[in-house]
PDB file of N, CA and C in Angstrom:
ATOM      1  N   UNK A   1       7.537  -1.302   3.697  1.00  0.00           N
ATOM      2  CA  UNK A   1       7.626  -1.669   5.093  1.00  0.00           C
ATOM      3  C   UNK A   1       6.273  -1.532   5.796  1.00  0.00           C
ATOM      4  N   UNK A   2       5.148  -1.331   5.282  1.00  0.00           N
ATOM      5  CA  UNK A   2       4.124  -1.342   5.552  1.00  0.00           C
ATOM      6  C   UNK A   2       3.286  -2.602   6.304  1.00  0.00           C
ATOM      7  N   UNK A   3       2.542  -2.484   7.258  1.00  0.00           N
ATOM      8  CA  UNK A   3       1.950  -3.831   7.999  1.00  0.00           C
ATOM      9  C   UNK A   3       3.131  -4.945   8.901  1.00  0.00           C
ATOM     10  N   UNK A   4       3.457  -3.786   9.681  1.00  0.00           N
ATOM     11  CA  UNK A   4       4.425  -4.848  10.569  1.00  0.00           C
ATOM     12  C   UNK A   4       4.214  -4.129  12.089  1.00  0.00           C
ATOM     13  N   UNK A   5       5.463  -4.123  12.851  1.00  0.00           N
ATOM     14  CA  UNK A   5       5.147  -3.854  14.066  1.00  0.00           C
ATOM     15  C   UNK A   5       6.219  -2.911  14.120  1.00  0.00           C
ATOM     16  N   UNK A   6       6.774  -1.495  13.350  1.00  0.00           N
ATOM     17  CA  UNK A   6       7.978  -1.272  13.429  1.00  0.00           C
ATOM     18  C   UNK A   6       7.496   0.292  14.170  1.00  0.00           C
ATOM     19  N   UNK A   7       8.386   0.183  15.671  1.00  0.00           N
ATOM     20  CA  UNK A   7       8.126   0.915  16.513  1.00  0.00           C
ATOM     21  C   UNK A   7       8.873   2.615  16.167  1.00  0.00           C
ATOM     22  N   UNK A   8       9.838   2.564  15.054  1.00  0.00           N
ATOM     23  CA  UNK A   8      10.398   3.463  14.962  1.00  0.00           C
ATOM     24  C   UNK A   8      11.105   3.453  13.185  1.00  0.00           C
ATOM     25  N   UNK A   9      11.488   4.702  12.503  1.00  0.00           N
ATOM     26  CA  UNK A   9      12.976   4.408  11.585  1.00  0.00           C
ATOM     27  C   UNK A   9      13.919   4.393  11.561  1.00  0.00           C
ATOM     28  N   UNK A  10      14.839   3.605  11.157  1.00  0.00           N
ATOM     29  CA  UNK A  10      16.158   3.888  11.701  1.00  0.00           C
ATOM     30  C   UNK A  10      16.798   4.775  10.831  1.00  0.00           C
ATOM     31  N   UNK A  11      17.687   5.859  11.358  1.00  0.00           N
ATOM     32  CA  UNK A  11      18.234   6.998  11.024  1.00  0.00           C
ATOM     33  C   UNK A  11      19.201   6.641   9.649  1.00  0.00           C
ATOM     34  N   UNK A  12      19.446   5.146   9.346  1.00  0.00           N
ATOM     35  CA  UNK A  12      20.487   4.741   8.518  1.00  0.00           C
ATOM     36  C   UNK A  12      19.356   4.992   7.039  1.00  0.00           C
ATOM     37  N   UNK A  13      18.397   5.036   6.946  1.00  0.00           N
ATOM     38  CA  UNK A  13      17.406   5.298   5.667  1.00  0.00           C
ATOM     39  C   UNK A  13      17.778   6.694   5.145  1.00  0.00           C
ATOM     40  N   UNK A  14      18.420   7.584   6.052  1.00  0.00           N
ATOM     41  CA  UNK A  14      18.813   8.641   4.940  1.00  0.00           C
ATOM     42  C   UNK A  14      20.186   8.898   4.547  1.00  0.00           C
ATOM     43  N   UNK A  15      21.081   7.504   4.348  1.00  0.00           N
ATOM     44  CA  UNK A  15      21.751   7.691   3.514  1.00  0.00           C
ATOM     45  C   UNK A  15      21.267   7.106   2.162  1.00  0.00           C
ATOM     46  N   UNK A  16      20.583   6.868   1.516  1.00  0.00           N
ATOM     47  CA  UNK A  16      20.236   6.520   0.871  1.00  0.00           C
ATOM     48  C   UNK A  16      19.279   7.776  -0.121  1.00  0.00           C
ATOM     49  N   UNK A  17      20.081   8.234  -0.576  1.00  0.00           N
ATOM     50  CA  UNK A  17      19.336   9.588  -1.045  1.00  0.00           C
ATOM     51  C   UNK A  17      18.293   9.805  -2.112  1.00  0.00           C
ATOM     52  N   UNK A  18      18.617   8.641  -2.950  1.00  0.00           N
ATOM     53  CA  UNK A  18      17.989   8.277  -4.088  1.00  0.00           C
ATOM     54  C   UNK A  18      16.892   7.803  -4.160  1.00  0.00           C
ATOM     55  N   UNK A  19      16.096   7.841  -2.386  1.00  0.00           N
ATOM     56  CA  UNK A  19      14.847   7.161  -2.206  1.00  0.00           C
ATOM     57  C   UNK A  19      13.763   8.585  -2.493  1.00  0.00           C
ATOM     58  N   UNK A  20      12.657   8.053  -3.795  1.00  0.00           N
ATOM     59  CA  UNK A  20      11.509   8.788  -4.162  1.00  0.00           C
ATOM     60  C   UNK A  20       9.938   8.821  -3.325  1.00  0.00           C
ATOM     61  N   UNK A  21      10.142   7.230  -2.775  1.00  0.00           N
ATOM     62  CA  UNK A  21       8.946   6.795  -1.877  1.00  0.00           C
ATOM     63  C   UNK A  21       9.306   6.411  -0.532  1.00  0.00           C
ATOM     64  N   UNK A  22       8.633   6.633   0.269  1.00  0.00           N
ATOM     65  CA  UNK A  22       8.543   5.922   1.876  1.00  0.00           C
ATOM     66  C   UNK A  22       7.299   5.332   1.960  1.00  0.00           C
ATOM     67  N   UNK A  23       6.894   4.170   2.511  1.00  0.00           N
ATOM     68  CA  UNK A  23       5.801   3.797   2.566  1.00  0.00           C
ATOM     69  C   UNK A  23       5.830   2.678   4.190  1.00  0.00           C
ATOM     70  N   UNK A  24       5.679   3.444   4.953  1.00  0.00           N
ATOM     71  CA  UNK A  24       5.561   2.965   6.466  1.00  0.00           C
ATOM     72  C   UNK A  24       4.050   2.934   7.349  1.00  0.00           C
ATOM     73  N   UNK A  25       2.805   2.267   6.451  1.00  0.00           N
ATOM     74  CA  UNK A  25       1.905   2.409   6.592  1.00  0.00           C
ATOM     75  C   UNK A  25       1.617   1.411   7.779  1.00  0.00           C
ATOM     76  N   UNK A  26       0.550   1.316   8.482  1.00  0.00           N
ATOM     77  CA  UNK A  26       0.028   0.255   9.672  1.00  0.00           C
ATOM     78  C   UNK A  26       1.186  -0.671  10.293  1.00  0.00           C
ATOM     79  N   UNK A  27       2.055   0.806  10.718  1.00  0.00           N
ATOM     80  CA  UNK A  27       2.711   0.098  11.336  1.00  0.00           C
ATOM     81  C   UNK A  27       2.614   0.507  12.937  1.00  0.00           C
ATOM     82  N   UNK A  28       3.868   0.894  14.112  1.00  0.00           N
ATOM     83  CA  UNK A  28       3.568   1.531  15.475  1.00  0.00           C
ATOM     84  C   UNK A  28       4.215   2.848  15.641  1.00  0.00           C
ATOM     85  N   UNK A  29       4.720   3.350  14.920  1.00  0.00           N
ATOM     86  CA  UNK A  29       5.076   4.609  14.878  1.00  0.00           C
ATOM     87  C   UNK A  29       4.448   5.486  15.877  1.00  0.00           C
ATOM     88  N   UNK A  30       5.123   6.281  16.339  1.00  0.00           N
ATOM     89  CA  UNK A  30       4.797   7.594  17.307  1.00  0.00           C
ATOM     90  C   UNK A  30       5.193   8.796  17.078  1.00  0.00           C
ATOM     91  N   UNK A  31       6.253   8.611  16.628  1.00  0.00           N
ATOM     92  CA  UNK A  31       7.134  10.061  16.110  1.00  0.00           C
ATOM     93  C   UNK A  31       8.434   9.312  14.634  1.00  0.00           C
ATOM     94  N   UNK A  32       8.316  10.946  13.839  1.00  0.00           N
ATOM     95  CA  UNK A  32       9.313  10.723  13.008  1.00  0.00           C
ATOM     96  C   UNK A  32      10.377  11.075  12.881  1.00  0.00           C
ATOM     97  N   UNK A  33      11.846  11.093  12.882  1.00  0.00           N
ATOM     98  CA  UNK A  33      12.462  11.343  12.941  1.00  0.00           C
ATOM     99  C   UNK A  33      12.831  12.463  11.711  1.00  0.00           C
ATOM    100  N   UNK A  34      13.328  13.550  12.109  1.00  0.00           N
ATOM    101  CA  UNK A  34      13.648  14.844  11.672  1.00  0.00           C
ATOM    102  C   UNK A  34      14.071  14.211  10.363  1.00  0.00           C
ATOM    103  N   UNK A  35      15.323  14.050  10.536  1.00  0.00           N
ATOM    104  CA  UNK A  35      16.505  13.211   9.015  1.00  0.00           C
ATOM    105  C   UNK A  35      15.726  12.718   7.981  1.00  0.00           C
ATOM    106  N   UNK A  36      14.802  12.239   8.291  1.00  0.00           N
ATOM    107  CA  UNK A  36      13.996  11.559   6.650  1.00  0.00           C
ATOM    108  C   UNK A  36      13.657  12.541   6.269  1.00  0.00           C
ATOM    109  N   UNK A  37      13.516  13.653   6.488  1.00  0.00           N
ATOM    110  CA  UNK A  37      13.050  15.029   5.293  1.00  0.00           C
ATOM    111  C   UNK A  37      14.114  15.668   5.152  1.00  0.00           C
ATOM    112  N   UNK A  38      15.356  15.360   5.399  1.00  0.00           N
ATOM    113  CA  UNK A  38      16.449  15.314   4.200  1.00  0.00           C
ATOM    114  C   UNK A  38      16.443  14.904   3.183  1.00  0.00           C
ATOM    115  N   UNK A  39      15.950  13.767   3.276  1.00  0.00           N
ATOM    116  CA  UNK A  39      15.736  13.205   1.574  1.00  0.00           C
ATOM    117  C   UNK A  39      14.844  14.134   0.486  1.00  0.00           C
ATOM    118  N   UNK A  40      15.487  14.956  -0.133  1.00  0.00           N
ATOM    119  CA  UNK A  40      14.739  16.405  -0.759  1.00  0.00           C
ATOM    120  C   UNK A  40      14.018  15.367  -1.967  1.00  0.00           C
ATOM    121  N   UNK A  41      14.415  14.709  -2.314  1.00  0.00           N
ATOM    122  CA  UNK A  41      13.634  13.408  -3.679  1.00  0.00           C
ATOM    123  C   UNK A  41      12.640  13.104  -3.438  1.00  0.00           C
ATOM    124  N   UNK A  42      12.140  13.026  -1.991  1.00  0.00           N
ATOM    125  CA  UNK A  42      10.824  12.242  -1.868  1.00  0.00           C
ATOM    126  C   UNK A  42       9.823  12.954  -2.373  1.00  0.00           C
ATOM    127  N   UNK A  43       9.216  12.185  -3.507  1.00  0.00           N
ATOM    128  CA  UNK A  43       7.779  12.303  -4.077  1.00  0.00           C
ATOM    129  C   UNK A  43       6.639  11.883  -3.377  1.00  0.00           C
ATOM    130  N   UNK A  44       6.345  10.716  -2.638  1.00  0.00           N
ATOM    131  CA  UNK A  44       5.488   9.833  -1.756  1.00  0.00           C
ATOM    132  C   UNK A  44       5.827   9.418  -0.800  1.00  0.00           C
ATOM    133  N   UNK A  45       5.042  10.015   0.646  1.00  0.00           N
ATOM    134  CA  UNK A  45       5.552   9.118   1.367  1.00  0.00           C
ATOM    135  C   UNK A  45       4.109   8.846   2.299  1.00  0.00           C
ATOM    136  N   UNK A  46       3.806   7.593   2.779  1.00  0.00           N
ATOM    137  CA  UNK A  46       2.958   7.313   3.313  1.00  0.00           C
ATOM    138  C   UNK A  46       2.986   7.178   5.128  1.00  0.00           C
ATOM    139  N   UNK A  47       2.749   6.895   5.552  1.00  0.00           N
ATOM    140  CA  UNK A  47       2.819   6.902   7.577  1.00  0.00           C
ATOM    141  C   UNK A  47       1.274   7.030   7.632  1.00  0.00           C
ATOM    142  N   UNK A  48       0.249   6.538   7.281  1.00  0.00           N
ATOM    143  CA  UNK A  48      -1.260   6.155   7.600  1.00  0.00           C
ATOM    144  C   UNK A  48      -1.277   4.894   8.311  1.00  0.00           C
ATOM    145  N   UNK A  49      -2.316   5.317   9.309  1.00  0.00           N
ATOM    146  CA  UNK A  49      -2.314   3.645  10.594  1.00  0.00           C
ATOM    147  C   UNK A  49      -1.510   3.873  11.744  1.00  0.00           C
ATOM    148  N   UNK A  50      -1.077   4.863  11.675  1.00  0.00           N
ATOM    149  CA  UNK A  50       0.196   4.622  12.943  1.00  0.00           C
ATOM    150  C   UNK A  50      -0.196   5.395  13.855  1.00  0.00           C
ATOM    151  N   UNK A  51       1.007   5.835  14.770  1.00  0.00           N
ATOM    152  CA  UNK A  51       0.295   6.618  16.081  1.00  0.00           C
ATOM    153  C   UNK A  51       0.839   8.137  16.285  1.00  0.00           C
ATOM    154  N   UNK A  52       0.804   8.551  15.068  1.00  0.00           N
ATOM    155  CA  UNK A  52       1.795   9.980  14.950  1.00  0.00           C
ATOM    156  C   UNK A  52       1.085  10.817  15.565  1.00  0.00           C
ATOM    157  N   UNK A  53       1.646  11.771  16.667  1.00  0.00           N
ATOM    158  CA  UNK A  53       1.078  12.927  16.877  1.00  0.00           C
ATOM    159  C   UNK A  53       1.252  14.110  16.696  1.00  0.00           C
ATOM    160  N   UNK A  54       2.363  13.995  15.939  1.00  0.00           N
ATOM    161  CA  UNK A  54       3.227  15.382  15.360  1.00  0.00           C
ATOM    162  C   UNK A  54       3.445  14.828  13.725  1.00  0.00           C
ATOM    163  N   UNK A  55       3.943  16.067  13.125  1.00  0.00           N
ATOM    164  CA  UNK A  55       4.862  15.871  12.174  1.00  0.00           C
ATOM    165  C   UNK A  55       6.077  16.956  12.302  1.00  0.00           C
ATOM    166  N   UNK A  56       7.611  16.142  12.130  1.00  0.00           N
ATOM    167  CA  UNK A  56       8.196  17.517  12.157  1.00  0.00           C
ATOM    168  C   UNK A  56       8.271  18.152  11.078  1.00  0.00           C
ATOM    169  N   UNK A  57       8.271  19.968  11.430  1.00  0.00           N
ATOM    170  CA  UNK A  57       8.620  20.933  10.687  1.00  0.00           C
ATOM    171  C   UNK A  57       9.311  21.124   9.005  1.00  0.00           C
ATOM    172  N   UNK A  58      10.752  19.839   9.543  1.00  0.00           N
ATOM    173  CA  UNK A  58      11.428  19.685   8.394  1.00  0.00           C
ATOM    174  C   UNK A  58      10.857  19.245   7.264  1.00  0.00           C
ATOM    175  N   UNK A  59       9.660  18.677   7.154  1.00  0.00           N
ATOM    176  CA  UNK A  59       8.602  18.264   6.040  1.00  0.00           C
ATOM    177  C   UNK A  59       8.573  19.380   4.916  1.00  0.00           C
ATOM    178  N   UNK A  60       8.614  20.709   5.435  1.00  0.00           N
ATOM    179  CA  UNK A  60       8.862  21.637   4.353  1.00  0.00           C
ATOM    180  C   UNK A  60       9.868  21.728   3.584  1.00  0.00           C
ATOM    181  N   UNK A  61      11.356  20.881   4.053  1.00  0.00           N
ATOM    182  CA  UNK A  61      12.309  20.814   3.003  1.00  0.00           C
ATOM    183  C   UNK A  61      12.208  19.873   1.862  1.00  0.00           C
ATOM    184  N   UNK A  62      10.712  18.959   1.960  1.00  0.00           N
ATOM    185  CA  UNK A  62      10.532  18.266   0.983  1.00  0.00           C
ATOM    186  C   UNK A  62      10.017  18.785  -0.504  1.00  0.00           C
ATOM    187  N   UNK A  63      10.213  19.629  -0.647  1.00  0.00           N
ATOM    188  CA  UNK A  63       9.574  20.059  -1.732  1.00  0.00           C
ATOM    189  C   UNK A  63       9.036  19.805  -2.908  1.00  0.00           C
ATOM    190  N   UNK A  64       9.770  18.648  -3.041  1.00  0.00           N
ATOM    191  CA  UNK A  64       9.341  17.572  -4.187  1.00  0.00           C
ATOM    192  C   UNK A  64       8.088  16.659  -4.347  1.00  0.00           C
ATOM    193  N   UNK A  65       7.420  16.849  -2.654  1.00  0.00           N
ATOM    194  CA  UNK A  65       6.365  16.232  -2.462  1.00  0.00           C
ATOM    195  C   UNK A  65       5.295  16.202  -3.105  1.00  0.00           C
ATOM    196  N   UNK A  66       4.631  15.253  -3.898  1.00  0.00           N
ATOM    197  CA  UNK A  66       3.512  14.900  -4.444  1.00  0.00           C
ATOM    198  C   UNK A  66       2.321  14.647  -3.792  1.00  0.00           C
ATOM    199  N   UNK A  67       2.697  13.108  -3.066  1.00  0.00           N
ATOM    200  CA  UNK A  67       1.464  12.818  -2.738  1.00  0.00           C
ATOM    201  C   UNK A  67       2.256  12.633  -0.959  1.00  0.00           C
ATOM    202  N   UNK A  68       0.585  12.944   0.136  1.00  0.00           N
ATOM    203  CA  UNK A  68       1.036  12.825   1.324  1.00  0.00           C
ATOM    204  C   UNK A  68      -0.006  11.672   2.209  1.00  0.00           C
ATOM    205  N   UNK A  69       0.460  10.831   2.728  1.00  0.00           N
ATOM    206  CA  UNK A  69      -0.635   9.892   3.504  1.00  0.00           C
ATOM    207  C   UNK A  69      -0.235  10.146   4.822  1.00  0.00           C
ATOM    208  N   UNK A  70      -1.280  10.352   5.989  1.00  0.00           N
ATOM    209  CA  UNK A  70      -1.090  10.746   7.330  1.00  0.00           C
ATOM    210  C   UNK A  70      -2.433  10.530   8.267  1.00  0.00           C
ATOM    211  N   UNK A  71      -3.307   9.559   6.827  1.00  0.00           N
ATOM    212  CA  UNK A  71      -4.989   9.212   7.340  1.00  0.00           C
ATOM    213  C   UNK A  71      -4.492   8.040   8.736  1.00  0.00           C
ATOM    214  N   UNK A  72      -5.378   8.277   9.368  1.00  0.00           N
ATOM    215  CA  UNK A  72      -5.553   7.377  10.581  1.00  0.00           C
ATOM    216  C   UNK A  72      -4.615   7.106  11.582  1.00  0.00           C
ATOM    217  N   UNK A  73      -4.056   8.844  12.362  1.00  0.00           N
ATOM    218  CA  UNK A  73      -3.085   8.786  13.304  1.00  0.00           C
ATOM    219  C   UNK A  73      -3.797   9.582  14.246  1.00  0.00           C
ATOM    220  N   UNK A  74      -2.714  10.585  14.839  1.00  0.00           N
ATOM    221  CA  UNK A  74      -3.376  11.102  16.319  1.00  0.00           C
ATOM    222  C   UNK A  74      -3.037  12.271  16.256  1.00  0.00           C
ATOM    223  N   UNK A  75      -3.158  13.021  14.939  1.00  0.00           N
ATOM    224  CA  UNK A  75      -2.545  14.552  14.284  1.00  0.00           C
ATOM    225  C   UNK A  75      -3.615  15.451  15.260  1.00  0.00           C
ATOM    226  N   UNK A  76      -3.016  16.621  15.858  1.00  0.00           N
ATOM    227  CA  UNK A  76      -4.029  17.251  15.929  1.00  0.00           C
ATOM    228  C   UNK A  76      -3.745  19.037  15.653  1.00  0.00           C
ATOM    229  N   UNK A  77      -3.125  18.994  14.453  1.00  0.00           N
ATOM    230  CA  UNK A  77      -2.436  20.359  13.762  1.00  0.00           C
ATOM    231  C   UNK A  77      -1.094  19.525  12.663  1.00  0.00           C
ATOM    232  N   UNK A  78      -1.038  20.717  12.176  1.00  0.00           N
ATOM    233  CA  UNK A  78       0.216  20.588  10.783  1.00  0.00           C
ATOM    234  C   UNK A  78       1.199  21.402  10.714  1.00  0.00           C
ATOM    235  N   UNK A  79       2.206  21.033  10.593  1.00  0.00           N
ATOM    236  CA  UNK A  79       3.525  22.265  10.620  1.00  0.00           C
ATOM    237  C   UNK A  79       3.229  23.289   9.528  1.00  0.00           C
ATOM    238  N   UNK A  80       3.340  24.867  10.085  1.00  0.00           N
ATOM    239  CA  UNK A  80       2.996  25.822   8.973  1.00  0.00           C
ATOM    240  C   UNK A  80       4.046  25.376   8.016  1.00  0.00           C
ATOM    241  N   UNK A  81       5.189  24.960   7.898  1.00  0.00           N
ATOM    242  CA  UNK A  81       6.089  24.758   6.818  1.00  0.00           C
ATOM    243  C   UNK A  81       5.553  23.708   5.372  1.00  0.00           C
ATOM    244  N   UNK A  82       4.364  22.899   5.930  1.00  0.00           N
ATOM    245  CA  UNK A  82       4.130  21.717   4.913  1.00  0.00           C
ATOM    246  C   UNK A  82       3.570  23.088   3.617  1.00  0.00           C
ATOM    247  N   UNK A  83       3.179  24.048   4.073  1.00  0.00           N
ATOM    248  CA  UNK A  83       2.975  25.128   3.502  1.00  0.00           C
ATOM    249  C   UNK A  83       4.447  25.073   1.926  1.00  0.00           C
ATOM    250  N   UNK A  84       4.809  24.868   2.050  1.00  0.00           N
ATOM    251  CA  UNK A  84       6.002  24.786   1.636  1.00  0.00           C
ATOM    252  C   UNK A  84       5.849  23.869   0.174  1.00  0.00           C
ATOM    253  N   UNK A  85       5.088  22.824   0.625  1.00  0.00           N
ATOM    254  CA  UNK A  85       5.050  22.005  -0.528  1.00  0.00           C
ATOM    255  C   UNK A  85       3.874  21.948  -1.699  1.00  0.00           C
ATOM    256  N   UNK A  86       4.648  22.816  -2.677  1.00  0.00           N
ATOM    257  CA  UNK A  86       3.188  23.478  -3.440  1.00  0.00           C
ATOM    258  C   UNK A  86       3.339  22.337  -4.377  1.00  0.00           C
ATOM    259  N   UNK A  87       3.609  21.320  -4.385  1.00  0.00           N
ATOM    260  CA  UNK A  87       3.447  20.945  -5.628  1.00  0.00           C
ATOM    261  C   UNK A  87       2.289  18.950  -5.225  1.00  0.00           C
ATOM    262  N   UNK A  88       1.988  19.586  -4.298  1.00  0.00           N
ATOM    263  CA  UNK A  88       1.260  18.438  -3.699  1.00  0.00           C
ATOM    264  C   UNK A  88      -0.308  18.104  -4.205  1.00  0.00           C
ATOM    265  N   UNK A  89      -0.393  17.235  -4.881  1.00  0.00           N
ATOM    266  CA  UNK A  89      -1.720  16.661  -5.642  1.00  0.00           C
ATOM    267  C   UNK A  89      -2.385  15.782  -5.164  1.00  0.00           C
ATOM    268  N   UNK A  90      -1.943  14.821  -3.839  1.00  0.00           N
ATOM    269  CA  UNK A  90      -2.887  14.195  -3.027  1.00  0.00           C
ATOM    270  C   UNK A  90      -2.299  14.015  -1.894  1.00  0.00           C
ATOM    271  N   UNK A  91      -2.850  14.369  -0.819  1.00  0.00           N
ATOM    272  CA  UNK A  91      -3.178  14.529   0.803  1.00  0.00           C
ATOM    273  C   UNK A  91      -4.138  13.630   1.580  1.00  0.00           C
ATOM    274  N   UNK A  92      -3.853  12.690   2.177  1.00  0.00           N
ATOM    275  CA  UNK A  92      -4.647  11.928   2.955  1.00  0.00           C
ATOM    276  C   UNK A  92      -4.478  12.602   4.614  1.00  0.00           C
ATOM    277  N   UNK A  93      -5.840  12.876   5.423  1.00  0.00           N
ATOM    278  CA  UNK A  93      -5.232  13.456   6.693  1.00  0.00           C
ATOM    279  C   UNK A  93      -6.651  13.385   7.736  1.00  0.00           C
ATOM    280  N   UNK A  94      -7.813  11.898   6.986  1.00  0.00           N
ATOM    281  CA  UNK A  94      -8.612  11.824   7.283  1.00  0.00           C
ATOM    282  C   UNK A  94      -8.471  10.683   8.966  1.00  0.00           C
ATOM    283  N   UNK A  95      -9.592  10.686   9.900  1.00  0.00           N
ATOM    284  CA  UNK A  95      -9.194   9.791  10.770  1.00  0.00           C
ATOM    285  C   UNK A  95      -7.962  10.664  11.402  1.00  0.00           C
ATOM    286  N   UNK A  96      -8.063  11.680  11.631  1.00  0.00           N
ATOM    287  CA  UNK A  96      -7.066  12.140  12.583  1.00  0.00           C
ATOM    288  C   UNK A  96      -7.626  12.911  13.986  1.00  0.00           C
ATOM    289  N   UNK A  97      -7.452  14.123  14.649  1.00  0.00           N
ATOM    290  CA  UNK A  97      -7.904  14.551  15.943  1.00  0.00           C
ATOM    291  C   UNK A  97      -7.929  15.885  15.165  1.00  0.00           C
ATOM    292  N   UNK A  98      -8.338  16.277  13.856  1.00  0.00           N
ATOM    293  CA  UNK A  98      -8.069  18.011  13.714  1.00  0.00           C
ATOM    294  C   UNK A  98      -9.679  18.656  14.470  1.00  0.00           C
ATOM    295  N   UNK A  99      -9.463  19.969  15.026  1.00  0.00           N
ATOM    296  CA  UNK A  99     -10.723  20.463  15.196  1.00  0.00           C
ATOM    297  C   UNK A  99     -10.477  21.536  14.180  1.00  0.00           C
ATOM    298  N   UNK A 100     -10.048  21.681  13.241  1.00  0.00           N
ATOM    299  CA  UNK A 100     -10.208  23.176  12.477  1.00  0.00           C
ATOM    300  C   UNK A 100      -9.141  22.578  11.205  1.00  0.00           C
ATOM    301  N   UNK A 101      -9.357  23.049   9.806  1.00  0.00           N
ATOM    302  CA  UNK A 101      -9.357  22.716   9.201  1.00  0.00           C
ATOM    303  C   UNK A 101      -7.538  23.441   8.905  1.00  0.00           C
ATOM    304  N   UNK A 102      -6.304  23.213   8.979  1.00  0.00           N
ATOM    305  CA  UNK A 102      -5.069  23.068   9.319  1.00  0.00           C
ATOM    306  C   UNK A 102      -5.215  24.118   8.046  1.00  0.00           C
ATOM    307  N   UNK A 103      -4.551  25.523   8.286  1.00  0.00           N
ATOM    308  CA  UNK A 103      -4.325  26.278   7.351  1.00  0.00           C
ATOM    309  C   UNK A 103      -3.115  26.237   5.956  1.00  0.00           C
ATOM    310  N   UNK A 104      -2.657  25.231   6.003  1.00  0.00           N
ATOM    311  CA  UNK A 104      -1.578  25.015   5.686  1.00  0.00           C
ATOM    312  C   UNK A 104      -2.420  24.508   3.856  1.00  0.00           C
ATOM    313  N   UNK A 105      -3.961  24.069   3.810  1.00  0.00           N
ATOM    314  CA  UNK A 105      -4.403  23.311   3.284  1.00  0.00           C
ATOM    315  C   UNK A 105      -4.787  24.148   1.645  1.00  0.00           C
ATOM    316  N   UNK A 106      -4.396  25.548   2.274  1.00  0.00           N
ATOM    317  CA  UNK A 106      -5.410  26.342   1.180  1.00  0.00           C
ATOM    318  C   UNK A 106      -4.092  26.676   0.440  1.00  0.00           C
ATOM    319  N   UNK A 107      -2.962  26.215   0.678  1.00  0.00           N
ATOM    320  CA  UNK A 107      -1.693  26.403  -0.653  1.00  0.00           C
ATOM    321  C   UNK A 107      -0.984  25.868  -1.368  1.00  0.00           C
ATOM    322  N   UNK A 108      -1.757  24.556  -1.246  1.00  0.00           N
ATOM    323  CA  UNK A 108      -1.762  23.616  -2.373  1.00  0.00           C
ATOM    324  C   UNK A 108      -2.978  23.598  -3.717  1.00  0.00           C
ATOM    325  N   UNK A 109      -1.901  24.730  -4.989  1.00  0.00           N
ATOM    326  CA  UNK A 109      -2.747  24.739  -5.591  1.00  0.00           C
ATOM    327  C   UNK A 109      -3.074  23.704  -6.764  1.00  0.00           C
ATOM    328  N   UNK A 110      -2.371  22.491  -6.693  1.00  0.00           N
ATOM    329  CA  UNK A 110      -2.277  21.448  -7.515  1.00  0.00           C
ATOM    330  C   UNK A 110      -3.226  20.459  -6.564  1.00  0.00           C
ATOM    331  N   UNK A 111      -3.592  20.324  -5.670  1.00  0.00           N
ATOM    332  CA  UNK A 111      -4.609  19.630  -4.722  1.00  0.00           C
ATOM    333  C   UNK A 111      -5.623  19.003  -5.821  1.00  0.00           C
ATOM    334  N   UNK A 112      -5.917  17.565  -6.001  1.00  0.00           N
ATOM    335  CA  UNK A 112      -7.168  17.091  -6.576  1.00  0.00           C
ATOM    336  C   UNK A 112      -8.328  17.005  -5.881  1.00  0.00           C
ATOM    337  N   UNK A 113      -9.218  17.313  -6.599  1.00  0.00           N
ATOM    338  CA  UNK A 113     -10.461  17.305  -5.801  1.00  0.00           C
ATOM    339  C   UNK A 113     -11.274  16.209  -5.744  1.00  0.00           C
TER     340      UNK A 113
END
């Protein structure tokens, strides 16, 4: 769903449990809705390009998380919970508003360099 004009997700994407990827890149996003980090499966999910200024909390129930894209929004901090997702090997979080380097960063010990 990437490269469109989609102002929001609709809440009906988490019945669908069996989804491993999200990929909602350059699109208009502002906020995400809590419910998609129900989906405990997700390995990838992308939201780079958009206009996020938060992420919620519930991101830590993802645990399954691999890889994270969040380059080129309006972040300006990270939920201590992403803390949560140790098994994360690539992080995009460039092009955002951080002034300090989001502590959350130093407990990912699978992180590529």
């Amino acid at each position: 769903m990437s490269f469109n004009e989609i102002p929001t997700i609709p809440e009906e994407i988490t019945t669908q449990e069996d989804i491993v990827m999200l990929k909602f890149a350059s699109n208009h996003l502002q906020t995400l809705p809590r419910s998609i980090f129900s989906l405990v499966g997700l390995k990838s999910i992308d939201f780079s390009s958009n206009r996020l200024v938060s992420i919620p909390e519930e991101i830590g129930q993802c645990v399954s998380l691999v890889e994270v894209n969040f380059t080129d929004n309006q972040l300006t901090e990270l939920p201590a919970q992403m803390s949560n997702l140790e098994h994360i090997e690539l992080i995009g979080l460039s092009e955002n508003k951080f002034d300090h380097v989001p502590p959350c960063l130093s407990s990912y010990p699978l992180l590529k360099k």
